[in-house]
N, C-alpha and C. Protein backbone atom coordinates (compact mmCIF):
# COMPACT_ATOMS: atom_id res chain seq x y z
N UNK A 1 79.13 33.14 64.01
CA UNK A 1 80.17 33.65 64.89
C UNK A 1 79.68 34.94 65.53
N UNK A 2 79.89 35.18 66.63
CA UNK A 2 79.62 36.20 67.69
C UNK A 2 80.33 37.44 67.05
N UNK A 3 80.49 38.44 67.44
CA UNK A 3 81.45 39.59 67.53
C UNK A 3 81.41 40.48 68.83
N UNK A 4 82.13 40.61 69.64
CA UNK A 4 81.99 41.42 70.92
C UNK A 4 83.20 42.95 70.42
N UNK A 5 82.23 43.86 69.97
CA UNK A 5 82.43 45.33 69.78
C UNK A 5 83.74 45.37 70.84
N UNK A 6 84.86 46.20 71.26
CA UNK A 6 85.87 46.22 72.33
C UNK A 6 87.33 47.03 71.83
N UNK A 7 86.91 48.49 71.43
CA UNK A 7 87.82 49.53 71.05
C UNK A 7 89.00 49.66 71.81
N UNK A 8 88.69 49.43 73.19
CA UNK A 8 89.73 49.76 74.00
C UNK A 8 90.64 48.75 74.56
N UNK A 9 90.85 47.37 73.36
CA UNK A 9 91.89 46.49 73.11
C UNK A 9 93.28 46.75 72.31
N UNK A 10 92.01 47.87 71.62
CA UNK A 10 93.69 48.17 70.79
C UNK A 10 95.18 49.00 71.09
N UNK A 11 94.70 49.13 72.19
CA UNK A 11 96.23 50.20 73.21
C UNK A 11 96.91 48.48 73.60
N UNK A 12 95.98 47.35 74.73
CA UNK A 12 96.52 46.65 74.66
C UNK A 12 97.44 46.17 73.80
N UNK A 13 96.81 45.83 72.49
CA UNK A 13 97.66 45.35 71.36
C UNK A 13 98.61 45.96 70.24
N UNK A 14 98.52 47.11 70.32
CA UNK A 14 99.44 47.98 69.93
C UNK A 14 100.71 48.91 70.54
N UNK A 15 100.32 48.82 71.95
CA UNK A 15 101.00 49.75 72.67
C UNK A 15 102.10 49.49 72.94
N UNK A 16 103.09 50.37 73.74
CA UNK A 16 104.29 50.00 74.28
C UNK A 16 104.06 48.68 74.91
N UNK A 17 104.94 47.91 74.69
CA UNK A 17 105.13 46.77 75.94
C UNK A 17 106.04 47.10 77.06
N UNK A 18 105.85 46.92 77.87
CA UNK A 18 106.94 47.15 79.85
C UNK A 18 107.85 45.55 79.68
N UNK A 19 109.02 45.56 79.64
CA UNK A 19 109.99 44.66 79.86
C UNK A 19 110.12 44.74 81.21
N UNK A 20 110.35 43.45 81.79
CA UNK A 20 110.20 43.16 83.40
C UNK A 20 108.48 43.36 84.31
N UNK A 21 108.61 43.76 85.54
CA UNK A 21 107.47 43.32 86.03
C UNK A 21 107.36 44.87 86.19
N UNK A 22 105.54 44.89 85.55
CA UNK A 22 104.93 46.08 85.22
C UNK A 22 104.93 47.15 86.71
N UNK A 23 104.95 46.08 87.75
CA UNK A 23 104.25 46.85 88.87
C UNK A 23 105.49 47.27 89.21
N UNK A 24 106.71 47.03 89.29
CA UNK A 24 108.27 47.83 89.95
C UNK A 24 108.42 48.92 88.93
N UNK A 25 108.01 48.70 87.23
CA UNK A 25 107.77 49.83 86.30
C UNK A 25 106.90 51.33 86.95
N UNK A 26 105.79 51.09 87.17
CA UNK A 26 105.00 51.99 87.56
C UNK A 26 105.32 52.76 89.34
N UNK A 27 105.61 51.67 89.61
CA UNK A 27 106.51 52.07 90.92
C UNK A 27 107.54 53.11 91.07
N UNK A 28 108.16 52.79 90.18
CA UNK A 28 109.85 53.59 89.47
C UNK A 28 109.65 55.14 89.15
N UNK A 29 108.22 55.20 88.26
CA UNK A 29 107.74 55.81 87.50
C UNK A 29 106.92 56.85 87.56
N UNK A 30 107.05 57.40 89.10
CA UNK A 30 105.51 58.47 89.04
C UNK A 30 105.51 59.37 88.72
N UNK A 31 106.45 59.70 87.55
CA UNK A 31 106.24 60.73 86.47
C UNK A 31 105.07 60.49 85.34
N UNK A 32 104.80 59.06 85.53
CA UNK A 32 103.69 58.54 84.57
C UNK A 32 102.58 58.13 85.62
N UNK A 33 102.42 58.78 86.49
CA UNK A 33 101.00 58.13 87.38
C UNK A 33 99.69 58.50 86.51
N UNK A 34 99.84 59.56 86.13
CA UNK A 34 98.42 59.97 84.81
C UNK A 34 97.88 58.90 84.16
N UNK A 35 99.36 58.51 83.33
CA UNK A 35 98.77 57.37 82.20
C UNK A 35 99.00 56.25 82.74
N UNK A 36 99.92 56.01 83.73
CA UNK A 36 99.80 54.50 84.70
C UNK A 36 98.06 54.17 85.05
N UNK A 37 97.29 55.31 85.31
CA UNK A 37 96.14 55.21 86.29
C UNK A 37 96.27 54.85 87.64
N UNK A 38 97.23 55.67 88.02
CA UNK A 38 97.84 55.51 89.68
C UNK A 38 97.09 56.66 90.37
N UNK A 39 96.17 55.53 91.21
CA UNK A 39 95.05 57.05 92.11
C UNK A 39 95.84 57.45 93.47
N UNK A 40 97.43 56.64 93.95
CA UNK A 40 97.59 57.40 94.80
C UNK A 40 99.37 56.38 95.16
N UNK A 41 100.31 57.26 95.80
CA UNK A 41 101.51 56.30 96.42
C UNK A 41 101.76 56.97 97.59
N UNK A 42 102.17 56.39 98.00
CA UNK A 42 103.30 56.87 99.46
C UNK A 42 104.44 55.97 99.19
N UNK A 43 105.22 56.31 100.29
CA UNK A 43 106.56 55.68 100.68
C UNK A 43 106.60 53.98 100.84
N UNK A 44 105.43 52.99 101.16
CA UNK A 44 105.31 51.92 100.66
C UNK A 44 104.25 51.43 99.57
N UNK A 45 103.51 51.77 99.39
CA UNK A 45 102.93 51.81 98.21
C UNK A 45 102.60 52.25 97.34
N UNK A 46 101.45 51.50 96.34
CA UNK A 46 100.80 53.09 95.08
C UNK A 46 99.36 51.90 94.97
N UNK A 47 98.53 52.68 94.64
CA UNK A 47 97.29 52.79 94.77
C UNK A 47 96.58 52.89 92.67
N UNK A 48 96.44 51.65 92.16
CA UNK A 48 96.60 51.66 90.74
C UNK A 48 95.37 51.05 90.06
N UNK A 49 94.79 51.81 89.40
CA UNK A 49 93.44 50.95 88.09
C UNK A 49 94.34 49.91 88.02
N UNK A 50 92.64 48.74 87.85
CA UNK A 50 93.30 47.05 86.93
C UNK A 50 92.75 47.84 85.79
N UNK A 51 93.68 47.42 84.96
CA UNK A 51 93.49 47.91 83.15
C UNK A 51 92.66 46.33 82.80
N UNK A 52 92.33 45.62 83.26
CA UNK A 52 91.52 44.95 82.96
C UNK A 52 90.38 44.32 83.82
N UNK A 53 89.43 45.46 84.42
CA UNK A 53 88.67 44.93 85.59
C UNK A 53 87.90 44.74 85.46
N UNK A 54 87.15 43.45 86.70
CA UNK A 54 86.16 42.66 86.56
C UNK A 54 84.96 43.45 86.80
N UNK A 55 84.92 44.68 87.34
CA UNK A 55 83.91 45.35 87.02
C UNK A 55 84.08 47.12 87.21
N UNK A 56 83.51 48.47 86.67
CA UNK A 56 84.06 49.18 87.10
C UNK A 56 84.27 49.96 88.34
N UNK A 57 85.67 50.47 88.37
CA UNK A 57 86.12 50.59 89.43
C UNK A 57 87.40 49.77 90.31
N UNK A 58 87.67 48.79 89.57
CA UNK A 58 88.33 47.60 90.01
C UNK A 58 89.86 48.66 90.55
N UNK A 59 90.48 48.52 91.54
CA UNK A 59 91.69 48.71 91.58
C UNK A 59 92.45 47.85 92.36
N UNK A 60 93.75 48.32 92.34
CA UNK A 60 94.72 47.25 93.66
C UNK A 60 95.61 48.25 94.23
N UNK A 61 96.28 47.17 95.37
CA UNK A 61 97.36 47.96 96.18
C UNK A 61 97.92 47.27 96.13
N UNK A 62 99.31 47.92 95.80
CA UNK A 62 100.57 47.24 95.58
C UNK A 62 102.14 47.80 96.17
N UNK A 63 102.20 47.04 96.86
CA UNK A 63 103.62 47.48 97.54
C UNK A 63 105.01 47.93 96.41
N UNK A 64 105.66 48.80 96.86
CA UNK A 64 106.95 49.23 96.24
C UNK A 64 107.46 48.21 96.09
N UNK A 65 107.93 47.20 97.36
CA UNK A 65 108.82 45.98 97.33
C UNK A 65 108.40 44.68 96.55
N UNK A 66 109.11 44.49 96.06
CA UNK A 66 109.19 43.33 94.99
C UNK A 66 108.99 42.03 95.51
N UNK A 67 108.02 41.59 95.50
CA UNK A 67 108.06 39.82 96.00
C UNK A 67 107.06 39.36 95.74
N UNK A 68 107.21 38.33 95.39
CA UNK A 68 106.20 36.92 95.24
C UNK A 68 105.26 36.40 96.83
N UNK A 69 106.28 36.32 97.38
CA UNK A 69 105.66 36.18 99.20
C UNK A 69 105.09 36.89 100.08
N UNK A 70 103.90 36.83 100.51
CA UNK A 70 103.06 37.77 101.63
C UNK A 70 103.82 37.16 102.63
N UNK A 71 104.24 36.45 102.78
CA UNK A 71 105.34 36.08 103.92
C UNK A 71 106.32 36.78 104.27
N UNK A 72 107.18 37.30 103.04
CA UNK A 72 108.31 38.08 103.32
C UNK A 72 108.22 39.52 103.06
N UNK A 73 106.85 39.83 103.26
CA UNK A 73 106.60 41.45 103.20
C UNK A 73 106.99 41.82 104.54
N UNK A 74 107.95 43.13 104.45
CA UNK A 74 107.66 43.71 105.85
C UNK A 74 106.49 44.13 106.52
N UNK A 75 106.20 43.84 107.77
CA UNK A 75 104.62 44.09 108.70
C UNK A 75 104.35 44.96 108.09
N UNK A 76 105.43 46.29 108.26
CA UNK A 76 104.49 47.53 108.23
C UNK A 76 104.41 48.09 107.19
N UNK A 77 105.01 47.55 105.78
CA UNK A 77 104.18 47.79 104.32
C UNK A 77 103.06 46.92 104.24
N UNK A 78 102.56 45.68 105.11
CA UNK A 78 101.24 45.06 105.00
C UNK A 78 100.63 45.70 105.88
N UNK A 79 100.58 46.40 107.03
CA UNK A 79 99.83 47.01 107.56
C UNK A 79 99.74 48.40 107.19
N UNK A 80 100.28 49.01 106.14
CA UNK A 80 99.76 50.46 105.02
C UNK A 80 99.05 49.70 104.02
N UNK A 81 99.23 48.28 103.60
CA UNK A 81 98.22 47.92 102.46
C UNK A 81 97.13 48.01 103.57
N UNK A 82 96.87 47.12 104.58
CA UNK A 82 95.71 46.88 105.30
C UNK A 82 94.39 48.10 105.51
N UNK A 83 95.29 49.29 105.85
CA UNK A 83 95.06 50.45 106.37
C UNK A 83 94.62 50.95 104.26
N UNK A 84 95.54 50.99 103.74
CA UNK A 84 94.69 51.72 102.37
C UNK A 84 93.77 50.64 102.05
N UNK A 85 93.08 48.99 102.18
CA UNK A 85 92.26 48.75 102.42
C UNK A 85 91.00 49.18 102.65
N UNK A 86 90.74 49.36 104.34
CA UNK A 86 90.23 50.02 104.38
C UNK A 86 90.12 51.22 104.15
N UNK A 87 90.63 52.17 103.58
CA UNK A 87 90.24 53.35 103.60
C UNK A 87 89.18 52.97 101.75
N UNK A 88 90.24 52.44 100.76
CA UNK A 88 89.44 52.35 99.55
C UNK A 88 87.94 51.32 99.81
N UNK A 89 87.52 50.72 100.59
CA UNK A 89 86.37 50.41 100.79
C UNK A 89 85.51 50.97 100.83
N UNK A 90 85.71 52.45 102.20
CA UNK A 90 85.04 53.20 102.16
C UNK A 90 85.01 54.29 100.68
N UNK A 91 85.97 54.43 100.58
CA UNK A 91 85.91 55.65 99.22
C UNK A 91 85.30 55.00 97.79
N UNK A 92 85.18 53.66 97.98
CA UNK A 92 83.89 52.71 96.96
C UNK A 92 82.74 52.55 97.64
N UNK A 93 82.23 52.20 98.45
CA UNK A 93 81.11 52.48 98.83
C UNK A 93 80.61 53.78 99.16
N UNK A 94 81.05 54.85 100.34
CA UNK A 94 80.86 56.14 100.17
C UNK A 94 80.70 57.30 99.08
N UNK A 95 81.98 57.04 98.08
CA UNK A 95 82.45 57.70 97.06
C UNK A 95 81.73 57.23 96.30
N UNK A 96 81.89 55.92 95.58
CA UNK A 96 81.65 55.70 94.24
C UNK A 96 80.37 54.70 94.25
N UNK A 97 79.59 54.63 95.26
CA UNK A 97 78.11 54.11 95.55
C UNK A 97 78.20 52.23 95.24
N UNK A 98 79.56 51.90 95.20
CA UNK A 98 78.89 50.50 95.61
C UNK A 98 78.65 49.70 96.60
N UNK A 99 77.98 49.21 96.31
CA UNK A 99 76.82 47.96 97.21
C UNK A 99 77.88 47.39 98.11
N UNK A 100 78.68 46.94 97.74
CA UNK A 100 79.70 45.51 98.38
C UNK A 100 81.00 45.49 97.87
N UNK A 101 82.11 44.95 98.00
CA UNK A 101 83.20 45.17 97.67
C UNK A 101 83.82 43.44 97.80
N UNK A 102 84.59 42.88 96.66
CA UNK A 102 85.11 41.87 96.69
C UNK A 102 86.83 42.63 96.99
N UNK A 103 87.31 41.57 97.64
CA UNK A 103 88.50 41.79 97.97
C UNK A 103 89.13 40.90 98.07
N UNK A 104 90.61 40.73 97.90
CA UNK A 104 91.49 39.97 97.51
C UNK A 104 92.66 39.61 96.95
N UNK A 105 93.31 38.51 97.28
CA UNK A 105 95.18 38.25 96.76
C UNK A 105 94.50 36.70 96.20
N UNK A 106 95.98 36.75 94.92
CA UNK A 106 96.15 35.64 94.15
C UNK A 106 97.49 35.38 94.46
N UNK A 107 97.49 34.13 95.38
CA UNK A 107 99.41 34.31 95.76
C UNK A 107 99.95 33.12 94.60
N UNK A 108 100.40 33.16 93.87
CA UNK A 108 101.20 32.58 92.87
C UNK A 108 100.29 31.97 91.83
N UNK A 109 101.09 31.85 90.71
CA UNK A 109 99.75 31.66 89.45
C UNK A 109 99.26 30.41 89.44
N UNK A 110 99.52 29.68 90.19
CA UNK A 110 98.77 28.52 90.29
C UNK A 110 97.77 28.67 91.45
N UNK A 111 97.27 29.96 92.00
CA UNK A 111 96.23 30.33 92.69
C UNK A 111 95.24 31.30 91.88
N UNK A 112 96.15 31.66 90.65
CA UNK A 112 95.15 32.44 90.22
C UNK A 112 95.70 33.83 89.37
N UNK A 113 96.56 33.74 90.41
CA UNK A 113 97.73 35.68 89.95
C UNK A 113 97.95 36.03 88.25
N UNK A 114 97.49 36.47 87.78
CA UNK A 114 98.00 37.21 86.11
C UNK A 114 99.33 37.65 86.42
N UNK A 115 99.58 38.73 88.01
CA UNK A 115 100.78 38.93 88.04
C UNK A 115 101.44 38.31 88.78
N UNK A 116 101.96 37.03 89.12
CA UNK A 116 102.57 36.03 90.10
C UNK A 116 103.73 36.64 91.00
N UNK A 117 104.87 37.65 89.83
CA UNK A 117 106.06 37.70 90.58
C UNK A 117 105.89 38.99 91.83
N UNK A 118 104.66 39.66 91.43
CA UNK A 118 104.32 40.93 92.79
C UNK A 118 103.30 40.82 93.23
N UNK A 119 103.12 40.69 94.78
CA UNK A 119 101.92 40.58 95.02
C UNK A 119 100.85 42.23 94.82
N UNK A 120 99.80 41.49 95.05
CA UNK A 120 98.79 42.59 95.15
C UNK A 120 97.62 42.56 95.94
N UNK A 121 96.96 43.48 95.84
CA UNK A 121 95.87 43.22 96.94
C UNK A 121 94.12 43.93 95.69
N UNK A 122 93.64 42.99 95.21
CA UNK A 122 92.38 43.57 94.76
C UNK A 122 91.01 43.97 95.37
N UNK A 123 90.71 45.32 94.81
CA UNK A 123 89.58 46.02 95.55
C UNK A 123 88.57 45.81 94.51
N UNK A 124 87.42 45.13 94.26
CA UNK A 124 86.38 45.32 93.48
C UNK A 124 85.26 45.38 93.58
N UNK A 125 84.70 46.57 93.33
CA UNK A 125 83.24 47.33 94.00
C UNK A 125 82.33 46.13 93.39
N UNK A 126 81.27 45.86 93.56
CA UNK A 126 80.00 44.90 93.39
C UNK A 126 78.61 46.50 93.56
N UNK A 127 77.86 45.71 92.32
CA UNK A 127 76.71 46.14 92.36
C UNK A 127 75.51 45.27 92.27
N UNK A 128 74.23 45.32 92.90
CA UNK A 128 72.93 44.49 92.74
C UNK A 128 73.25 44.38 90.60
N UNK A 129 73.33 43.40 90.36
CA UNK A 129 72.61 43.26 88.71
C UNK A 129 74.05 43.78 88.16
N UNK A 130 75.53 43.62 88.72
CA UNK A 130 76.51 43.59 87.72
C UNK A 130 76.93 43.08 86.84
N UNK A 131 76.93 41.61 86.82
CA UNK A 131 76.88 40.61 86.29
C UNK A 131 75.15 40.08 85.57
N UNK A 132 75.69 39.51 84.06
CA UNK A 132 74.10 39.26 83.51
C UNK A 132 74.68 37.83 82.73
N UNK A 133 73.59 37.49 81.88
CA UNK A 133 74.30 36.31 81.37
C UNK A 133 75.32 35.84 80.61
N UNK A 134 75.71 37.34 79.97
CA UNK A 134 76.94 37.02 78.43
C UNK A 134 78.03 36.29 79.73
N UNK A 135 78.42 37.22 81.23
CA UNK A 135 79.36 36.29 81.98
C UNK A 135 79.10 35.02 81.68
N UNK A 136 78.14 34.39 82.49
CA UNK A 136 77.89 32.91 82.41
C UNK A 136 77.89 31.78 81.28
N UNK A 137 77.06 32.53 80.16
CA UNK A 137 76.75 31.91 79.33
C UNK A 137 78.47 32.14 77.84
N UNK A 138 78.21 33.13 78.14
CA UNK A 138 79.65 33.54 76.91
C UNK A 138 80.88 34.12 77.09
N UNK A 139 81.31 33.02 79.00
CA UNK A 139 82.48 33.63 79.73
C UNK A 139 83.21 34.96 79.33
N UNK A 140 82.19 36.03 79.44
CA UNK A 140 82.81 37.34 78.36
C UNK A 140 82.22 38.53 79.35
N UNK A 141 83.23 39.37 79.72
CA UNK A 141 82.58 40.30 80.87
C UNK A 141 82.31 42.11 79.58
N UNK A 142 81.11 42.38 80.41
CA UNK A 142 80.76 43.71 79.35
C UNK A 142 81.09 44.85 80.44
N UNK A 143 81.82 45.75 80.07
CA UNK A 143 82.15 46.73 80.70
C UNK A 143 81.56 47.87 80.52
N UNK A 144 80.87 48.38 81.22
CA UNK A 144 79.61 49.46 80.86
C UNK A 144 80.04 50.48 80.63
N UNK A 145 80.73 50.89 81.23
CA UNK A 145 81.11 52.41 81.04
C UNK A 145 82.29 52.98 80.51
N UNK A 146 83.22 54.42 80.72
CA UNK A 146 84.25 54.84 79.80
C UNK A 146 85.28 54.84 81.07
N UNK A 147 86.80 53.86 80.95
CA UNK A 147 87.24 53.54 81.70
C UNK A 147 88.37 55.35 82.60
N UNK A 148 88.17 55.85 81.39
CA UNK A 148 88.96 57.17 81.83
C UNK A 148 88.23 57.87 82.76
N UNK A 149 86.99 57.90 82.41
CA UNK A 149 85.77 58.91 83.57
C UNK A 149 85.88 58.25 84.41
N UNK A 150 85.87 56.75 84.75
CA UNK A 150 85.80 56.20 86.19
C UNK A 150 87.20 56.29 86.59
N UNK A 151 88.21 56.78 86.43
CA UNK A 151 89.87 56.84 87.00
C UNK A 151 89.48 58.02 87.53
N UNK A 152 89.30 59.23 86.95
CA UNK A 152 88.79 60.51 87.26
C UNK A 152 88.16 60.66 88.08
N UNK A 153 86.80 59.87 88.18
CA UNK A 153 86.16 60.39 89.42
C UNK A 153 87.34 59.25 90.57
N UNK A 154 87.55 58.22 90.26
CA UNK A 154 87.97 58.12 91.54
C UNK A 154 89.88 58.76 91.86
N UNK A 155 90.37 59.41 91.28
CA UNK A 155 91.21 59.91 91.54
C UNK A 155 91.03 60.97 92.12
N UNK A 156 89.66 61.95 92.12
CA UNK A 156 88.87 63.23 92.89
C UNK A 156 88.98 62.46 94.15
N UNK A 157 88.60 61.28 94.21
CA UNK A 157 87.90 60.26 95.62
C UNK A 157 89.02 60.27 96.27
N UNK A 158 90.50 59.85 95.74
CA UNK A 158 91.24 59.38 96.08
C UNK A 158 92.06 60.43 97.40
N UNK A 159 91.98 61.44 96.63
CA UNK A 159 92.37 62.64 97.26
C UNK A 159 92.08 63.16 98.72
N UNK A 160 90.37 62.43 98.99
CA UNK A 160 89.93 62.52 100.22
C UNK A 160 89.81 61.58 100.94
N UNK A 161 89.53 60.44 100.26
CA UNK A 161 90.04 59.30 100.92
C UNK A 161 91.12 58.24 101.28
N UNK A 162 91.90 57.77 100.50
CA UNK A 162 93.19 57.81 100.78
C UNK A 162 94.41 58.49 101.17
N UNK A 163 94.69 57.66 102.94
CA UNK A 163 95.57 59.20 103.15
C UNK A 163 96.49 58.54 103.64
C-alpha cells in the first residue's frame, strides 16, 4: 500500500463545516476574507483561493449572485468577471511567473462543477514540467509548495492588479 504524506487534510476533515452554499457564505462574510483566502471583492464579485487546486496558484471568480445559470447572470456582473479575468491572467503571468493559464467554468455537475449550485469562473496558472507521473499513473496531484505563502504573495499581487 502507497501512503501519500498530506498534513493539510486535516482542517478539511476536522474543521468547521459551512451549511448551505460555501460561496454566498464567503460572500456574506468579508469579515473572514483572511481565512476565506479572498484576494479581492467589489460590489459584484470576490476574487477567492481553490482550497483544493490543481496546481499552485489556482483561484476563481465568483459572483455575489447566486445561480446555477451563466444564462441568468446579469451582463454586467459577467462582464466584471470577464474584466477580473483578464486582469488575474496578467497578475499570474506577470506577477506570479506562469507560463500559461488554464481557464474555465463547470456549468452543472454533470459537466464537471464540485460546486454546481454557483457558478464560477477558474484561473489556473500552468508551468513547463507541472504535472509528472504520480498525476497519470496514481491519479494523485502533488502540491509543491506552502499553500499560505502562495495566498500571500498573491494577495500583495492582488492589490496591483486587480482593480
Amino acid at each position: 500500500m502507497d501512503h501519500l504524506y498530506a498534513p493539510w487534510r486535516t482542517e478539511y476533515i476536522t474543521g468547521e463545516k459551512i451549511e448551505g452554499c460555501v460561496f454566498c457564505y464567503i460572500s456574506k462574510h468579508a469579515e473572514l476574507d483572511e481565512k476565506s483566502q479572498v484576494l479581492f471583492r467589489d460590489e459584484y464579485c470576490f476574487v477567492v483561493m481553490n482550497k483544493y487546486p490543481y496546481t499552485p496558484g489556482h483561484f476563481m471568480i465568483i459572483p455575489h449572485f447566486h445561480t446555477d445559470s451563466l444564462e441568468k447572470l446579469d451582463p454586467k456582473v459577467w462582464m466584471r468577471m470577464s474584466q477580473l479575468a483578464q486582469q488575474g491572467v496578467a497578475m499570474l503571468k506577470d506577477g506570479f511567473g506562469a507560463e500559461g493559464v488554464n481557464m474555465g467554468m463547470n456549468l452543472g455537475s454533470a459537466a464537471g462543477a464540485g460546486i454546481a449550485e454557483h457558478i464560477h469562473l477558474h484561473l489556473v496558472p500552468r508551468f513547463s514540467r507541472d504535472t509528472n507521473f504520480i498525476t497519470t499513473i496514481a491519479e494523485t496531484r502533488v502540491y509543491s509548495t506552502d499553500f499560505q505563502r502562495i495566498y500571500e504573495k498573491l494577495k500583495g499581487l492582488a492589490t496591483e492588479y486587480l482593480k
